[in-house]
C-alpha atoms as a PDB file:
ATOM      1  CA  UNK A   1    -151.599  26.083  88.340  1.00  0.00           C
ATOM      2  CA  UNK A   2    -147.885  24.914  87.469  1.00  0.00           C
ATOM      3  CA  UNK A   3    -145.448  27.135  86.284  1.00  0.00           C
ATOM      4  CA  UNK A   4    -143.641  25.822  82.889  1.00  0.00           C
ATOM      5  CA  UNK A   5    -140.961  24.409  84.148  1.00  0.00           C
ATOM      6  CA  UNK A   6    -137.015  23.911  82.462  1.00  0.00           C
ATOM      7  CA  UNK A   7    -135.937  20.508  81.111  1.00  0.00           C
ATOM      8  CA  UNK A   8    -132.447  19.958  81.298  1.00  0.00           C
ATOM      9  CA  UNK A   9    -130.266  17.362  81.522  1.00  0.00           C
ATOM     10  CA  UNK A  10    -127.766  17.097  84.380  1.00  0.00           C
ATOM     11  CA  UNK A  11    -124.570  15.259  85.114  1.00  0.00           C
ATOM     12  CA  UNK A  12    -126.129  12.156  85.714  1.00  0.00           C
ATOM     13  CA  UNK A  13    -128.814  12.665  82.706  1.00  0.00           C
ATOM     14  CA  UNK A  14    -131.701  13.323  85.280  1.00  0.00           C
ATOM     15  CA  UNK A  15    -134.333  16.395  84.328  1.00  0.00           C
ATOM     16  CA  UNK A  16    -136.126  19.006  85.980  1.00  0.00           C
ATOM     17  CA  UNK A  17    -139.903  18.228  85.253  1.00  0.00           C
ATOM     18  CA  UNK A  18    -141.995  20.750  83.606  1.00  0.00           C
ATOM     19  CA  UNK A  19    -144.159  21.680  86.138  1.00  0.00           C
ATOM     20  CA  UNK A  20    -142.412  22.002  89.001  1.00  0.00           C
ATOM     21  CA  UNK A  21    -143.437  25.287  90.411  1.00  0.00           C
ATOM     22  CA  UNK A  22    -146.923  26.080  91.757  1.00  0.00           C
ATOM     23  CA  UNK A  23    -148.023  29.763  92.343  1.00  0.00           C
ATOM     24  CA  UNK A  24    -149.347  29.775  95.995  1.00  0.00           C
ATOM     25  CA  UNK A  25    -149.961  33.649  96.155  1.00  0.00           C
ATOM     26  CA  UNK A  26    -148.348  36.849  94.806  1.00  0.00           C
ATOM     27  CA  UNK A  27    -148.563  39.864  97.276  1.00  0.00           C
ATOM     28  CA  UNK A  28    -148.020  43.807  96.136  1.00  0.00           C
ATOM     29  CA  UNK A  29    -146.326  45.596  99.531  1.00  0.00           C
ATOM     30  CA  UNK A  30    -148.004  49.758 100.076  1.00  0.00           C
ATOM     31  CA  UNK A  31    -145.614  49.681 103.237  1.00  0.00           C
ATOM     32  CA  UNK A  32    -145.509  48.120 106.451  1.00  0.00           C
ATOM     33  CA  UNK A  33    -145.428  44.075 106.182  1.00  0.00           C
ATOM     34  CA  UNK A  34    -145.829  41.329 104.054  1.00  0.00           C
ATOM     35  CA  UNK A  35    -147.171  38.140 104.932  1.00  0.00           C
ATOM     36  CA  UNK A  36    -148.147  34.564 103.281  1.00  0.00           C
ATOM     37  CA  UNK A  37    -150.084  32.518 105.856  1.00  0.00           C
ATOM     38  CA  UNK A  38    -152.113  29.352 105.327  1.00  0.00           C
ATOM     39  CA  UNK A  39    -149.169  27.716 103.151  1.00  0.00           C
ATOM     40  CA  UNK A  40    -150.035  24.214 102.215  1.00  0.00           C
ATOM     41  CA  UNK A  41    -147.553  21.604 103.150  1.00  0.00           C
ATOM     42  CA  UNK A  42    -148.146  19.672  99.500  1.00  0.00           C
ATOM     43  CA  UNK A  43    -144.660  21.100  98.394  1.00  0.00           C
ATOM     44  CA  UNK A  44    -141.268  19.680  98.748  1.00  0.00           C
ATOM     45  CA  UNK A  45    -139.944  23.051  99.082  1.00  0.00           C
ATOM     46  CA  UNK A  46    -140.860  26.960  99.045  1.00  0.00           C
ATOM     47  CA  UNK A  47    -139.601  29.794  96.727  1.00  0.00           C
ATOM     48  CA  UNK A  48    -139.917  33.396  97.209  1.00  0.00           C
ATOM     49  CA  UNK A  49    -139.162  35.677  94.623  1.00  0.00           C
ATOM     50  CA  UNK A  50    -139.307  39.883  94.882  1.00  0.00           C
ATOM     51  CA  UNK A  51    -138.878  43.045  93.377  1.00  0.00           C
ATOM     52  CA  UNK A  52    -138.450  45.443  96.300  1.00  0.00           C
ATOM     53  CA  UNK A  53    -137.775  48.343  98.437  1.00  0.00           C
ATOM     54  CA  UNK A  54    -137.749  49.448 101.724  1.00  0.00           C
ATOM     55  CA  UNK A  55    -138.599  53.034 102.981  1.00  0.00           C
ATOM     56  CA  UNK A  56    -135.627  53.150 105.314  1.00  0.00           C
ATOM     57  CA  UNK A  57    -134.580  57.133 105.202  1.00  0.00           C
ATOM     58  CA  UNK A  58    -130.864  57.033 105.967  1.00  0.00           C
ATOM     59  CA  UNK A  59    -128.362  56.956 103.699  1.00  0.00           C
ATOM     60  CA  UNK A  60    -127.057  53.261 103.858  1.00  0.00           C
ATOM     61  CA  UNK A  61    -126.427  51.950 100.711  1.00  0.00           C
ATOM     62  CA  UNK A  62    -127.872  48.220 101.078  1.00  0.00           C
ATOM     63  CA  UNK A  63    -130.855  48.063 103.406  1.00  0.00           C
ATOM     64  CA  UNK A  64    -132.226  44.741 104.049  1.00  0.00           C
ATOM     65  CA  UNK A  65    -135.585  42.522 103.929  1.00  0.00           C
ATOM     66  CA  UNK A  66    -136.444  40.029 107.708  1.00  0.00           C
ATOM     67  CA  UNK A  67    -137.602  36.986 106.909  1.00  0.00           C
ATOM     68  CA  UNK A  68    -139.722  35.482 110.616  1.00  0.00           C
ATOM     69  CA  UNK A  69    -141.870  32.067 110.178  1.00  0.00           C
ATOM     70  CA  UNK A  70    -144.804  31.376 111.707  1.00  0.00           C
ATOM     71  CA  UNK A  71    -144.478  35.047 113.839  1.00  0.00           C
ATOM     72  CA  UNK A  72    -141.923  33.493 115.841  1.00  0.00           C
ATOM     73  CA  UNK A  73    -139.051  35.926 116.726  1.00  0.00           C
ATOM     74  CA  UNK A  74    -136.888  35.575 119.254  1.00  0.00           C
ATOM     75  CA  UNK A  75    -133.210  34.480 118.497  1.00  0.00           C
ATOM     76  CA  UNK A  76    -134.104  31.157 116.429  1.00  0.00           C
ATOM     77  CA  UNK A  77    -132.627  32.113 113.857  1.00  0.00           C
ATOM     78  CA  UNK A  78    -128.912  32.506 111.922  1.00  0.00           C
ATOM     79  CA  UNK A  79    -127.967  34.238 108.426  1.00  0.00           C
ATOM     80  CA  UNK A  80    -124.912  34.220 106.648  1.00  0.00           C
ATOM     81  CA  UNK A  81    -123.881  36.392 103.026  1.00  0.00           C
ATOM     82  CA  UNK A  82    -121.284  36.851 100.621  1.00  0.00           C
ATOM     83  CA  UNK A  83    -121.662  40.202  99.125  1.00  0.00           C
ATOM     84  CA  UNK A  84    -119.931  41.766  96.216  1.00  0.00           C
ATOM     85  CA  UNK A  85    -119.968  45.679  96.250  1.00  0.00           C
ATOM     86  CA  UNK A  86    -117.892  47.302  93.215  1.00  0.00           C
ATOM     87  CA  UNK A  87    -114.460  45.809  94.055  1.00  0.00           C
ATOM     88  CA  UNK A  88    -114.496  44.979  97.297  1.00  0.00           C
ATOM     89  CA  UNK A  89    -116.300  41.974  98.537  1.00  0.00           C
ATOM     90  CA  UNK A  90    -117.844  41.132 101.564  1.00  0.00           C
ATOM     91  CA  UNK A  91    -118.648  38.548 104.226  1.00  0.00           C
ATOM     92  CA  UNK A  92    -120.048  38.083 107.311  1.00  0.00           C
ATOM     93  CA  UNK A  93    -122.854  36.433 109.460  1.00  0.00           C
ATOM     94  CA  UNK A  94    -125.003  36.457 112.154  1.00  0.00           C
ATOM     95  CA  UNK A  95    -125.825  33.919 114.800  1.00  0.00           C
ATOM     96  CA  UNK A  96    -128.962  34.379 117.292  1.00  0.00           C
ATOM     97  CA  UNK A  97    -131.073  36.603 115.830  1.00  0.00           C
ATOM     98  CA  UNK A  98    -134.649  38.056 115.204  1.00  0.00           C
ATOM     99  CA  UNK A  99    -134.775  37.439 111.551  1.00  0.00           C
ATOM    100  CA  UNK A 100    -133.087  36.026 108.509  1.00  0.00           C
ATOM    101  CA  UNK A 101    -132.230  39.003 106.500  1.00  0.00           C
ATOM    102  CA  UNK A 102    -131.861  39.418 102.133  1.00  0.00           C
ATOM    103  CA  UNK A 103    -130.234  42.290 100.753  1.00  0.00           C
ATOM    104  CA  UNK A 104    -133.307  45.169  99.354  1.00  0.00           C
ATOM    105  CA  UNK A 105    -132.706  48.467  97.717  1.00  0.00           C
ATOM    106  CA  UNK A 106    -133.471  51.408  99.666  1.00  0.00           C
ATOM    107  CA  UNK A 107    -136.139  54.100  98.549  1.00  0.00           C
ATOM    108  CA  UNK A 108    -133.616  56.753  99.635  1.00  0.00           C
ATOM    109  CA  UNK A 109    -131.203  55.942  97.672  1.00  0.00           C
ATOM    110  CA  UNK A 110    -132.609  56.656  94.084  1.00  0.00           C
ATOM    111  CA  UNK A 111    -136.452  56.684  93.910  1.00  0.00           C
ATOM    112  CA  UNK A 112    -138.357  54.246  91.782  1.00  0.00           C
ATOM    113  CA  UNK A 113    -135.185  51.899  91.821  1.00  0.00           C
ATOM    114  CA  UNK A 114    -135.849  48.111  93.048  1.00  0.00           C
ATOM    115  CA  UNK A 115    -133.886  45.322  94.292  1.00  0.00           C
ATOM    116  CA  UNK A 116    -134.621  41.550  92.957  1.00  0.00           C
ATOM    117  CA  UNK A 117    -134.055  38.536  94.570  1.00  0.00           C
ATOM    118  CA  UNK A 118    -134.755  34.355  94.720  1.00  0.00           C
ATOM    119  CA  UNK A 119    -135.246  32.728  98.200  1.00  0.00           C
ATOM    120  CA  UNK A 120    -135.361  29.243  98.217  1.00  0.00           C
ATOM    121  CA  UNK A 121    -136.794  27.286 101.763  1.00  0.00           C
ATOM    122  CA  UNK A 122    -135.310  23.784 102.065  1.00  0.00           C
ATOM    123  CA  UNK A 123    -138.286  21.004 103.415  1.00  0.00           C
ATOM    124  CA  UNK A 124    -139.977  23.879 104.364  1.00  0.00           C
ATOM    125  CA  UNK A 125    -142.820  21.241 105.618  1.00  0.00           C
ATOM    126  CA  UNK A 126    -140.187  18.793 107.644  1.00  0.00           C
ATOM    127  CA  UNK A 127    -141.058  18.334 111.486  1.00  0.00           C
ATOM    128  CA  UNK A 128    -138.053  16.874 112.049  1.00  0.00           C
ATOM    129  CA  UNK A 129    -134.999  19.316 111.217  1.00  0.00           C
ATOM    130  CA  UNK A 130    -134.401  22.980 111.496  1.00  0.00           C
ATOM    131  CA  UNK A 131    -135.105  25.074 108.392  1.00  0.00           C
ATOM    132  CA  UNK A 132    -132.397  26.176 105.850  1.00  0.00           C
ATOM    133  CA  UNK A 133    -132.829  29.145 103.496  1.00  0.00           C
ATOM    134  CA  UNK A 134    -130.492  29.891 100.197  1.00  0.00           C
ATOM    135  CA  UNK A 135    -131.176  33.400  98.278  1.00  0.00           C
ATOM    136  CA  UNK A 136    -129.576  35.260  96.087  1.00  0.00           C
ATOM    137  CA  UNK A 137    -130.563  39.042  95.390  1.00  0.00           C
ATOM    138  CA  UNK A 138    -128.868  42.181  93.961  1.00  0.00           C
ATOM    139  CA  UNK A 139    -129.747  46.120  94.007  1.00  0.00           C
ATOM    140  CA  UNK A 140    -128.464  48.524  91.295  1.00  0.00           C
ATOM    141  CA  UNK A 141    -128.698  52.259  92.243  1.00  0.00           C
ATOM    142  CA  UNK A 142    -128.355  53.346  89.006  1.00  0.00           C
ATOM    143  CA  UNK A 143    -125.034  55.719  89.691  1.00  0.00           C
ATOM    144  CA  UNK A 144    -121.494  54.713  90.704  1.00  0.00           C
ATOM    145  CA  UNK A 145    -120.188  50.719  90.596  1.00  0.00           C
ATOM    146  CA  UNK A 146    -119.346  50.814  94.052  1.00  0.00           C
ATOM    147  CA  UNK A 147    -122.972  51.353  95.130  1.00  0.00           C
ATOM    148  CA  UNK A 148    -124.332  48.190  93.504  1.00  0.00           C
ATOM    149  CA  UNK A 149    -124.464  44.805  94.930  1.00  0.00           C
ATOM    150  CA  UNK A 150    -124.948  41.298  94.557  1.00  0.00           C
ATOM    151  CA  UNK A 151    -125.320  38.640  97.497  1.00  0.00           C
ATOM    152  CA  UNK A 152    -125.568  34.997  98.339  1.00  0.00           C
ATOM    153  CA  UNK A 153    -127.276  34.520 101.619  1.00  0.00           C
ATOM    154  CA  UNK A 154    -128.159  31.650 103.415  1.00  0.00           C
ATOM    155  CA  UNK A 155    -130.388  31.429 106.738  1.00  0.00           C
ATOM    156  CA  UNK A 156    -131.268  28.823 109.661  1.00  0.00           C
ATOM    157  CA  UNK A 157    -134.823  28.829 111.490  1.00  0.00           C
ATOM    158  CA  UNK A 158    -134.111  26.507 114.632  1.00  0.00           C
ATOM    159  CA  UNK A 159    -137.199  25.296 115.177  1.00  0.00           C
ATOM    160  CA  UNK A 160    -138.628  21.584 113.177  1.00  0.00           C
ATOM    161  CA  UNK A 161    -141.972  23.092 112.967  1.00  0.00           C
ATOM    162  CA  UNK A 162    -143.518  23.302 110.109  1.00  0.00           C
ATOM    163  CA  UNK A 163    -143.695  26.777 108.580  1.00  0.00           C
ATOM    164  CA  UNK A 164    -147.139  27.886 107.738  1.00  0.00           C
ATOM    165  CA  UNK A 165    -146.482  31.182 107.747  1.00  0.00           C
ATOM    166  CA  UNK A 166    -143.624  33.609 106.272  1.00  0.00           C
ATOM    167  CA  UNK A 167    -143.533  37.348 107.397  1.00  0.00           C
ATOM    168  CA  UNK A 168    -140.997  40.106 105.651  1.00  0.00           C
ATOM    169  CA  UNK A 169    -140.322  42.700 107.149  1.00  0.00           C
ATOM    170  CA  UNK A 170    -138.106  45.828 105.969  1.00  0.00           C
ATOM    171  CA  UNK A 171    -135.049  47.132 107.791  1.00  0.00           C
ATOM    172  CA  UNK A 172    -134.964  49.141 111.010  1.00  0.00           C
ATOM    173  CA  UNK A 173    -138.509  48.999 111.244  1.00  0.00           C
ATOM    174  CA  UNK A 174    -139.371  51.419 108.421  1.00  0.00           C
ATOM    175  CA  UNK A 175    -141.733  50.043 106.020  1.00  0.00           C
ATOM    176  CA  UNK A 176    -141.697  47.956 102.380  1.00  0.00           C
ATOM    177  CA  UNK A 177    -141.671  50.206  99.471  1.00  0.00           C
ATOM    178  CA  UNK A 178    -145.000  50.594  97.292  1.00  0.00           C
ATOM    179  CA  UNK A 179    -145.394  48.769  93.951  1.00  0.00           C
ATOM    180  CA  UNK A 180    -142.965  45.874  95.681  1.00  0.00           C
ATOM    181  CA  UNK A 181    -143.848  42.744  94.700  1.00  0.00           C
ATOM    182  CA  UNK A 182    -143.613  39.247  96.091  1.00  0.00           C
ATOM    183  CA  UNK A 183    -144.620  35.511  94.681  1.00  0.00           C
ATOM    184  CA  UNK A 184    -144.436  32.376  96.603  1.00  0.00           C
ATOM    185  CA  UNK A 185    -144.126  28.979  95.117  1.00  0.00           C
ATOM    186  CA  UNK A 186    -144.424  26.045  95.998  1.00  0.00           C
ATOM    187  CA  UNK A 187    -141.932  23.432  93.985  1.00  0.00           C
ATOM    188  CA  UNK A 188    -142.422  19.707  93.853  1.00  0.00           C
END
């Protein structure tokens, strides 16, 4: 079923099409993993969108959601963020690794406080170039300025297989918080 979709005009007078967006699936986390398997390859591109929280127990103020495609790990894949934190901002990246990670808010931080965030997957579909992510997401612990973040991230898969599958994971191994919530859509 399409999603009502924004008309605008851009620069060059082209629109965005109502009915761009397509609900594939919506999945509600009670800890452990998430996963979205059996994604059609109809779409141009995939969006993931969340409102969640990892069970992570130490005190680290931004905790972090793994994005893996079609279960492979490994070291296929790269991220990369800019991070603002109260005044200070941050930047940094990772090359070779097990997972494309997305900022999340931590349960330990302040309970029944959730992190939001947009992931968009570039040709998602394409068998013949490595995957690109873009996201943005923030967290908002409710207490000092300096606690609460926003991020742009961006992410590589290496592989030109088709994803299929998408599998998030929570930080360190410790489990996605209950009530989280995730939709993927598919966008023409």
């Amino acid at each position: 079923m399409p999603i009502p979709g924004i008309v605008a005009s851009g620069i060059s007078g082209s629109k965005i099409a109502t009915g761009a967006f397509y609900s594939i699936a919506t999945a509600a986390a009670s800890g452990g993993t998430v996963t979205f398997s059996s994604i059609p390859s109809t779409y141009k591109n995939l969006q993931l969108r969340f409102i969640a929280q990892d069970t992570y127990a130490m005190s680290e103020n931004t905790q972090n959601l793994g994005i893996t495609f079609n279960g492979a790990g490994g070291t296929a894949y790269s991220w990369h963020y800019l991070l603002g934190r109260g005044s200070s901002p941050f930047a940094s990246g990772t090359a070779s690794t097990s997972e494309i990670r997305i900022l999340c808010e931590p349960s330990s931080i302040t309970a029944g406080i959730y992190g939001v965030g947009i992931l968009d997957i570039i040709d998602y579909a394409s068998t013949s170039k490595y995957k690109t992510t873009r996201a943005i997401a923030g967290v908002d612990w409710n207490s000092t300025a300096g606690d609460n973040a926003i991020g742009l991230f961006s992410g590589l898969w290496q592989s030109t297989a088709a994803i299929n599958s998408i599998t998030i994971t929570a930080f360190g191994g410790s489990g996605i918080g209950n009530s989280s919530t995730f939709a993927l859509y598919g966008i023409n």
